[in-house]
C-alpha atoms as a PDB file:
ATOM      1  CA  UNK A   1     -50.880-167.369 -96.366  1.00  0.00           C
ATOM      2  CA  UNK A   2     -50.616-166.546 -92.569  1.00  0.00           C
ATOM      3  CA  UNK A   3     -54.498-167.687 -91.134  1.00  0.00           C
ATOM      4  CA  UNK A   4     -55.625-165.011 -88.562  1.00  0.00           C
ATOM      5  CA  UNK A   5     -56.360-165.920 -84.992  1.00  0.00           C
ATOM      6  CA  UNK A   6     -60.378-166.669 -84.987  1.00  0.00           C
ATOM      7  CA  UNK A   7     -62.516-165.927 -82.199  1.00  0.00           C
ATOM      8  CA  UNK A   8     -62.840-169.498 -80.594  1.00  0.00           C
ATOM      9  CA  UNK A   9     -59.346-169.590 -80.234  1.00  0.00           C
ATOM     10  CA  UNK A  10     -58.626-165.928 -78.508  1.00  0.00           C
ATOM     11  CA  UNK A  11     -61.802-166.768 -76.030  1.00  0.00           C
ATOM     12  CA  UNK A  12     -60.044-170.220 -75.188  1.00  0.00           C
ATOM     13  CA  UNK A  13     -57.012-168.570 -74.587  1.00  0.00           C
ATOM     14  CA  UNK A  14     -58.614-165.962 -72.852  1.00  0.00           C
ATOM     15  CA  UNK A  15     -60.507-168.321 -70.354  1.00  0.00           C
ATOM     16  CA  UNK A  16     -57.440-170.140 -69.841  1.00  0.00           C
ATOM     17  CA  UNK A  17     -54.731-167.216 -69.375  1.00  0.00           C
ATOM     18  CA  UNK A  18     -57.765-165.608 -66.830  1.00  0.00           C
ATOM     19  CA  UNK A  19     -57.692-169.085 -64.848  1.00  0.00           C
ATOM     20  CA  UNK A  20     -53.789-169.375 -64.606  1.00  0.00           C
ATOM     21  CA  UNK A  21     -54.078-165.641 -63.302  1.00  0.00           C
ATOM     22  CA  UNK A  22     -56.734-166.301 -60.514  1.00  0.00           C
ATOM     23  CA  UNK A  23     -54.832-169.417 -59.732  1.00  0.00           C
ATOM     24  CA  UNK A  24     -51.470-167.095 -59.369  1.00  0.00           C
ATOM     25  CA  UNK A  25     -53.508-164.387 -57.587  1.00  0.00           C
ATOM     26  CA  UNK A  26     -54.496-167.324 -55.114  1.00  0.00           C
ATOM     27  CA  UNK A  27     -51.106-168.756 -54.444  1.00  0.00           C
ATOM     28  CA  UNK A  28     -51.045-167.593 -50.839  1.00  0.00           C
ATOM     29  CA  UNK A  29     -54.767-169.217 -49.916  1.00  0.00           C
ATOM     30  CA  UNK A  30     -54.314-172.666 -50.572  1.00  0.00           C
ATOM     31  CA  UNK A  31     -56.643-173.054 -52.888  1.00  0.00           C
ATOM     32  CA  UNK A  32     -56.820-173.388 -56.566  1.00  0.00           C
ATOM     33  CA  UNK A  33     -58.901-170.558 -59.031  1.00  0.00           C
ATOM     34  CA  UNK A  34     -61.563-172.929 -59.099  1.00  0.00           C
ATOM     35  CA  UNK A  35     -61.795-173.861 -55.368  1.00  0.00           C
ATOM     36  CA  UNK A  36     -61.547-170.254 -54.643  1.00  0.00           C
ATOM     37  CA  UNK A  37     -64.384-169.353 -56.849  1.00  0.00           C
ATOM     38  CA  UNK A  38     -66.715-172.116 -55.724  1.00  0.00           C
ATOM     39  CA  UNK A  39     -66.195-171.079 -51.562  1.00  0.00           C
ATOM     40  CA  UNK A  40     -66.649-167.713 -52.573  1.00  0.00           C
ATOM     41  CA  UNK A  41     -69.920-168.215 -54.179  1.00  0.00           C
ATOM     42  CA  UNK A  42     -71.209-170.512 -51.327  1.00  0.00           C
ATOM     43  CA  UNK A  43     -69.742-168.005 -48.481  1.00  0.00           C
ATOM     44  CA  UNK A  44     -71.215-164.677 -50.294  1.00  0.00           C
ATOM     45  CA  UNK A  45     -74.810-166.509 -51.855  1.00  0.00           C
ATOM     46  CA  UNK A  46     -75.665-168.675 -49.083  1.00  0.00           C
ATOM     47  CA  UNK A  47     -73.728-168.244 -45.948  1.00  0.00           C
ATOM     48  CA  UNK A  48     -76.652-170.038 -43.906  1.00  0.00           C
ATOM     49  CA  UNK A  49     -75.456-173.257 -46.060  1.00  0.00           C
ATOM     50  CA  UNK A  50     -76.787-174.780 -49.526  1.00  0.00           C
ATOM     51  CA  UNK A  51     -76.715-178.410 -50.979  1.00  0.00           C
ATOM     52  CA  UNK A  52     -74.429-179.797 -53.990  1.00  0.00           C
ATOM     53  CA  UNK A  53     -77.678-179.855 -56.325  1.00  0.00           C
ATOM     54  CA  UNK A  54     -78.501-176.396 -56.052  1.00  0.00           C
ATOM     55  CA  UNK A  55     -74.750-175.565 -56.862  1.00  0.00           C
ATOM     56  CA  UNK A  56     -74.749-177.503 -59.823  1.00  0.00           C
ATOM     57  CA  UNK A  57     -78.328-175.926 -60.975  1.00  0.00           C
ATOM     58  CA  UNK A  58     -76.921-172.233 -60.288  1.00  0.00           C
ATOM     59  CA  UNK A  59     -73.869-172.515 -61.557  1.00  0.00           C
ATOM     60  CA  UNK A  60     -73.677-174.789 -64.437  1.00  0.00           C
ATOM     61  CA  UNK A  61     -71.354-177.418 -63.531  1.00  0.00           C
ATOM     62  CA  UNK A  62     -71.696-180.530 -63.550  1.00  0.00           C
ATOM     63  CA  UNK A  63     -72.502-182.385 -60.523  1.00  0.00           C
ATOM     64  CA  UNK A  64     -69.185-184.440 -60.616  1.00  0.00           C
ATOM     65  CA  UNK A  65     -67.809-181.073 -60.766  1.00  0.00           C
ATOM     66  CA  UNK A  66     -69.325-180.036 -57.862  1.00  0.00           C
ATOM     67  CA  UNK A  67     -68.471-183.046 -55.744  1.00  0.00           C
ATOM     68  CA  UNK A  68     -65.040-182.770 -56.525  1.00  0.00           C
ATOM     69  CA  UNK A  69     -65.004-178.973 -55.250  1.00  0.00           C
ATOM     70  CA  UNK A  70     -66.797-179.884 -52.573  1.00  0.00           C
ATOM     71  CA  UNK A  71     -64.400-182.628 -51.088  1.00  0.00           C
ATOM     72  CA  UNK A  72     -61.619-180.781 -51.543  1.00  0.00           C
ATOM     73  CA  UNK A  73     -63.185-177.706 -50.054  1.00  0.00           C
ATOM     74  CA  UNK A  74     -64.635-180.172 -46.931  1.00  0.00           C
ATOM     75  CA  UNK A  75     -60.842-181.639 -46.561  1.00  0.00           C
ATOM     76  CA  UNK A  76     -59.118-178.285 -46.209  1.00  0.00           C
ATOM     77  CA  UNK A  77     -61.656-177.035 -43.282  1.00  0.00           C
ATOM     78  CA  UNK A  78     -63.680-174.706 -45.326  1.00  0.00           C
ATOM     79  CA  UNK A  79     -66.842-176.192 -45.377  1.00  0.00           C
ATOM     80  CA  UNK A  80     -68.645-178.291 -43.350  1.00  0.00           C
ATOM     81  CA  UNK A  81     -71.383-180.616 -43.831  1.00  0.00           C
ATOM     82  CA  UNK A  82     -74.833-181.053 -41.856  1.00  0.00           C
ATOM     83  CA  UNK A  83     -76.572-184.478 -42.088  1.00  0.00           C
ATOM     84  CA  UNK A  84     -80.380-183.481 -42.821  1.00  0.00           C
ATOM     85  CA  UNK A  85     -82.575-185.673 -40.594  1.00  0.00           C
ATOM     86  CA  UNK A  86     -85.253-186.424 -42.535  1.00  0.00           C
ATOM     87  CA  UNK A  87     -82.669-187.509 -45.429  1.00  0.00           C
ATOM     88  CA  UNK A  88     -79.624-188.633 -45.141  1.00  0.00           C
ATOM     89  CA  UNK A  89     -78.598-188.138 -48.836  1.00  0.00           C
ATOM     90  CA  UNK A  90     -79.163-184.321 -48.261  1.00  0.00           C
ATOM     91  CA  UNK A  91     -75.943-182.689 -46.863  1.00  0.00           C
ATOM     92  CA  UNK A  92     -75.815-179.159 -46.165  1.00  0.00           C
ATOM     93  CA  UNK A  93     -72.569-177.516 -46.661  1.00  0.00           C
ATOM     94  CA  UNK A  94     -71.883-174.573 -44.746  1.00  0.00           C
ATOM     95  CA  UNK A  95     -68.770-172.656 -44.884  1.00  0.00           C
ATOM     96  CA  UNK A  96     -66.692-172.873 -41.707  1.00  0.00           C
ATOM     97  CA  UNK A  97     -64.983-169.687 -39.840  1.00  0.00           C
ATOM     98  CA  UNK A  98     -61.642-170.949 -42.209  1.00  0.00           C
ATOM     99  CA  UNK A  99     -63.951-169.419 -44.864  1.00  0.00           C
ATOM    100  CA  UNK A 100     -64.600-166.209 -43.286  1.00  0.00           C
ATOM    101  CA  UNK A 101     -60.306-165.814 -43.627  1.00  0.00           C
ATOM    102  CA  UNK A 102     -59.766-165.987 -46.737  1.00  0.00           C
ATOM    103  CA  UNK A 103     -62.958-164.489 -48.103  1.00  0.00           C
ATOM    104  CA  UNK A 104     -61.156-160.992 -48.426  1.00  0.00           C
ATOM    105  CA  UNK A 105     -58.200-162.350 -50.073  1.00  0.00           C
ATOM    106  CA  UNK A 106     -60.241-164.398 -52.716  1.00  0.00           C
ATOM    107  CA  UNK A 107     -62.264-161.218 -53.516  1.00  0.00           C
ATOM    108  CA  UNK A 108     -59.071-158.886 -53.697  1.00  0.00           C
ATOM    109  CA  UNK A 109     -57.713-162.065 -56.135  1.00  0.00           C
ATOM    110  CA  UNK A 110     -61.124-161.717 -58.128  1.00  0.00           C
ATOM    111  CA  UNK A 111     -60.720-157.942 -58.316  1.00  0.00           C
ATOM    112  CA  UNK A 112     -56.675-157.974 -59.549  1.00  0.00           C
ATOM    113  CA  UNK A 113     -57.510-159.997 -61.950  1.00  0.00           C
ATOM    114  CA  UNK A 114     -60.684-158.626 -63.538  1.00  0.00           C
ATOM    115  CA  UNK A 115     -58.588-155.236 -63.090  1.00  0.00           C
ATOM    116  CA  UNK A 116     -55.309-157.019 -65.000  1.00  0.00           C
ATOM    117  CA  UNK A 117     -57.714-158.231 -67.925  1.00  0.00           C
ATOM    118  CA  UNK A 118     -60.163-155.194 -68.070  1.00  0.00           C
ATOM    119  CA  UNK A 119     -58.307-152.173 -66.709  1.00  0.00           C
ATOM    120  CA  UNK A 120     -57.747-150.650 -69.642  1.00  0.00           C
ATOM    121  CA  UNK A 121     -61.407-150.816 -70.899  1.00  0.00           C
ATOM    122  CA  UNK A 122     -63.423-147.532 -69.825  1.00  0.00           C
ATOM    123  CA  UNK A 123     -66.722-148.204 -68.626  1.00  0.00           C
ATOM    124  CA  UNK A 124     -69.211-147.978 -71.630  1.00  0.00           C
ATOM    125  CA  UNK A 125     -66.474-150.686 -73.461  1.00  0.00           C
ATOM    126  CA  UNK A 126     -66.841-153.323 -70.763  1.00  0.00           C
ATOM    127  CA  UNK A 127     -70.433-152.891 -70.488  1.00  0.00           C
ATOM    128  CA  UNK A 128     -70.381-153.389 -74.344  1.00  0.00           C
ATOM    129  CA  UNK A 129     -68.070-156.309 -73.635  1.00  0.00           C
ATOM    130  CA  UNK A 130     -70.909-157.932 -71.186  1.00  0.00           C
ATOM    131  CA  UNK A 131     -73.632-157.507 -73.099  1.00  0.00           C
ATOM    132  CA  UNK A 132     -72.020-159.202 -76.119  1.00  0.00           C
ATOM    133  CA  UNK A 133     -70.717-162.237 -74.082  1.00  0.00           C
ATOM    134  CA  UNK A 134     -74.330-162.537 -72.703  1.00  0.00           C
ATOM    135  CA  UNK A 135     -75.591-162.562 -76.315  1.00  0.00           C
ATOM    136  CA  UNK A 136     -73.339-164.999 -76.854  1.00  0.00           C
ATOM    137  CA  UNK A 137     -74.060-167.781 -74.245  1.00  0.00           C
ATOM    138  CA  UNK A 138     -77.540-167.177 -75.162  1.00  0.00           C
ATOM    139  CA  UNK A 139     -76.973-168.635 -79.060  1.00  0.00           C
ATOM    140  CA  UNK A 140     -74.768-171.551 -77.284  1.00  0.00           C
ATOM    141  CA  UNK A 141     -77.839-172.174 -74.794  1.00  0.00           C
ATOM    142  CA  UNK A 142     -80.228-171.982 -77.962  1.00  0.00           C
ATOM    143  CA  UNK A 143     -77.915-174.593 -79.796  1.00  0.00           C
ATOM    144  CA  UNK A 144     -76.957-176.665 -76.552  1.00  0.00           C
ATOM    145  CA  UNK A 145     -80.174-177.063 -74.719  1.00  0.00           C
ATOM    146  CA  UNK A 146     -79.364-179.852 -73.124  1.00  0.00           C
ATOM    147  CA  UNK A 147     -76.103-178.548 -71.356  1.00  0.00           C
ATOM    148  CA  UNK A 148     -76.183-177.779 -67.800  1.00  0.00           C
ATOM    149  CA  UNK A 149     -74.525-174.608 -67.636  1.00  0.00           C
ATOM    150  CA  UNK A 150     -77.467-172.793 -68.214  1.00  0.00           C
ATOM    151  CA  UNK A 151     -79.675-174.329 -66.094  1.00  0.00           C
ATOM    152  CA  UNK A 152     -80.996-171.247 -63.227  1.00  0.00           C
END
Protein backbone atom coordinates (compact mmCIF):
# COMPACT_ATOMS: atom_id res chain seq x y z
CA UNK A 1 0.00 0.00 0.00
CA UNK A 2 1.54 3.26 -1.47
CA UNK A 3 1.48 5.88 1.93
CA UNK A 4 0.42 9.40 0.68
CA UNK A 5 2.68 12.38 1.07
CA UNK A 6 1.52 14.01 4.63
CA UNK A 7 1.55 17.55 5.28
CA UNK A 8 4.88 17.85 7.35
CA UNK A 9 6.63 16.48 4.62
CA UNK A 10 5.18 18.76 1.52
CA UNK A 11 5.76 22.00 3.98
CA UNK A 12 9.48 20.74 4.52
CA UNK A 13 9.89 20.36 1.06
CA UNK A 14 8.23 23.39 0.39
CA UNK A 15 10.48 25.55 2.76
CA UNK A 16 13.39 23.94 1.37
CA UNK A 17 12.65 24.01 -2.57
CA UNK A 18 11.54 28.05 -1.70
CA UNK A 19 15.17 28.51 -0.08
CA UNK A 20 17.17 26.78 -2.98
CA UNK A 21 15.02 29.21 -5.25
CA UNK A 22 15.86 32.53 -3.37
CA UNK A 23 19.36 31.26 -3.13
CA UNK A 24 19.29 30.75 -7.20
CA UNK A 25 17.39 34.05 -7.60
CA UNK A 26 20.44 35.58 -5.58
CA UNK A 27 23.29 34.08 -7.49
CA UNK A 28 24.39 37.39 -8.96
CA UNK A 29 24.48 39.36 -5.29
CA UNK A 30 26.84 37.48 -3.44
CA UNK A 31 24.90 36.54 -0.94
CA UNK A 32 23.11 33.49 0.15
CA UNK A 33 18.84 33.37 0.56
CA UNK A 34 19.40 33.78 4.06
CA UNK A 35 21.98 36.65 4.04
CA UNK A 36 19.83 38.31 1.54
CA UNK A 37 16.79 38.12 3.65
CA UNK A 38 18.42 39.23 6.88
CA UNK A 39 20.10 42.74 5.01
CA UNK A 40 16.91 43.22 3.55
CA UNK A 41 15.02 43.27 6.71
CA UNK A 42 17.68 45.46 8.51
CA UNK A 43 17.99 47.93 5.29
CA UNK A 44 13.96 48.22 4.81
CA UNK A 45 12.94 48.02 9.01
CA UNK A 46 15.63 49.99 10.41
CA UNK A 47 17.82 51.80 8.01
CA UNK A 48 18.97 54.26 10.94
CA UNK A 49 20.69 50.88 12.38
CA UNK A 50 19.38 48.15 15.02
CA UNK A 51 21.29 45.74 17.44
CA UNK A 52 21.67 41.74 17.10
CA UNK A 53 19.08 41.33 20.13
CA UNK A 54 16.35 43.07 18.64
CA UNK A 55 16.91 40.92 15.40
CA UNK A 56 16.75 37.85 17.16
CA UNK A 57 13.46 39.10 19.22
CA UNK A 58 11.72 40.21 15.78
CA UNK A 59 12.55 37.65 13.84
CA UNK A 60 12.76 34.45 15.64
CA UNK A 61 16.15 33.25 15.23
CA UNK A 62 18.27 32.38 17.36
CA UNK A 63 20.90 34.63 18.49
CA UNK A 64 23.76 32.33 17.17
CA UNK A 65 21.81 32.67 14.11
CA UNK A 66 21.95 36.10 14.08
CA UNK A 67 25.65 36.45 14.79
CA UNK A 68 26.49 34.30 12.12
CA UNK A 69 24.41 36.57 9.56
CA UNK A 70 25.74 39.31 10.96
CA UNK A 71 29.56 38.51 10.44
CA UNK A 72 29.15 37.44 7.27
CA UNK A 73 27.03 40.40 6.34
CA UNK A 74 29.88 42.84 8.31
CA UNK A 75 32.76 40.89 6.18
CA UNK A 76 31.23 41.47 2.76
CA UNK A 77 30.80 45.47 3.39
CA UNK A 78 27.15 45.50 3.97
CA UNK A 79 26.86 46.45 7.32
CA UNK A 80 28.71 48.27 9.57
CA UNK A 81 28.99 48.39 13.18
CA UNK A 82 28.89 51.49 15.71
CA UNK A 83 30.53 50.99 19.16
CA UNK A 84 27.79 52.49 21.66
CA UNK A 85 29.65 54.63 24.22
CA UNK A 86 28.02 54.04 27.14
CA UNK A 87 28.37 50.10 26.37
CA UNK A 88 30.64 48.55 24.63
CA UNK A 89 28.74 45.20 24.29
CA UNK A 90 26.02 47.18 22.32
CA UNK A 91 26.94 47.36 18.57
CA UNK A 92 24.79 49.03 16.21
CA UNK A 93 24.71 47.64 12.81
CA UNK A 94 23.87 49.85 10.13
CA UNK A 95 23.72 48.91 6.60
CA UNK A 96 26.46 50.48 4.47
CA UNK A 97 25.85 52.25 0.86
CA UNK A 98 26.93 48.33 -0.49
CA UNK A 99 23.41 47.73 0.92
CA UNK A 100 21.64 50.38 -0.82
CA UNK A 101 22.99 48.22 -4.31
CA UNK A 102 21.69 45.36 -4.00
CA UNK A 103 18.51 46.22 -2.14
CA UNK A 104 16.55 46.26 -5.57
CA UNK A 105 17.92 43.08 -6.71
CA UNK A 106 17.13 41.19 -3.37
CA UNK A 107 13.52 42.52 -3.54
CA UNK A 108 13.08 41.64 -7.38
CA UNK A 109 14.68 37.97 -6.03
CA UNK A 110 11.91 38.04 -3.19
CA UNK A 111 9.23 38.93 -5.73
CA UNK A 112 10.31 36.02 -8.60
CA UNK A 113 10.15 33.77 -6.25
CA UNK A 114 6.95 34.40 -4.29
CA UNK A 115 5.61 34.90 -8.04
CA UNK A 116 7.29 31.21 -9.12
CA UNK A 117 5.59 29.54 -5.94
CA UNK A 118 2.25 31.56 -5.83
CA UNK A 119 1.56 32.80 -9.36
CA UNK A 120 -0.88 30.63 -10.11
CA UNK A 121 -2.99 31.25 -6.92
CA UNK A 122 -5.67 34.15 -7.54
CA UNK A 123 -5.95 36.46 -4.83
CA UNK A 124 -8.78 35.23 -2.42
CA UNK A 125 -6.61 31.56 -2.55
CA UNK A 126 -3.40 33.08 -1.23
CA UNK A 127 -5.09 35.13 1.23
CA UNK A 128 -6.77 31.78 2.27
CA UNK A 129 -3.27 30.32 2.09
CA UNK A 130 -1.99 33.13 4.76
CA UNK A 131 -4.48 32.97 7.01
CA UNK A 132 -4.16 29.18 7.38
CA UNK A 133 -0.30 29.25 7.78
CA UNK A 134 -0.89 31.98 10.48
CA UNK A 135 -3.33 29.59 12.20
CA UNK A 136 -0.88 27.30 12.03
CA UNK A 137 2.24 28.87 13.72
CA UNK A 138 -0.17 29.94 16.24
CA UNK A 139 -0.95 26.00 17.47
CA UNK A 140 3.07 25.47 17.15
CA UNK A 141 3.55 28.75 19.39
CA UNK A 142 0.70 27.33 21.77
CA UNK A 143 2.62 23.89 21.92
CA UNK A 144 6.27 25.42 21.76
CA UNK A 145 6.17 28.30 24.12
CA UNK A 146 9.40 28.32 24.84
CA UNK A 147 10.78 28.67 21.17
CA UNK A 148 12.08 31.88 20.05
CA UNK A 149 10.56 32.28 16.83
CA UNK A 150 7.67 33.78 18.14
CA UNK A 151 8.98 36.05 20.35
CA UNK A 152 7.70 40.03 18.94
Amino acid sequence: MERKEGLYISTKKLSISTELLLGQMMKGSGLTAAQGYLLLYIGEQHPDGTFATNLHKELGLSMATVSVGVKQLRQKGFLTVVVSPNDERQKKLIPTSKFKKVAVQISSAIYKTEEAIYGELNQEEKETLHYLLQKMLSRIEKSCPDSTIFEK
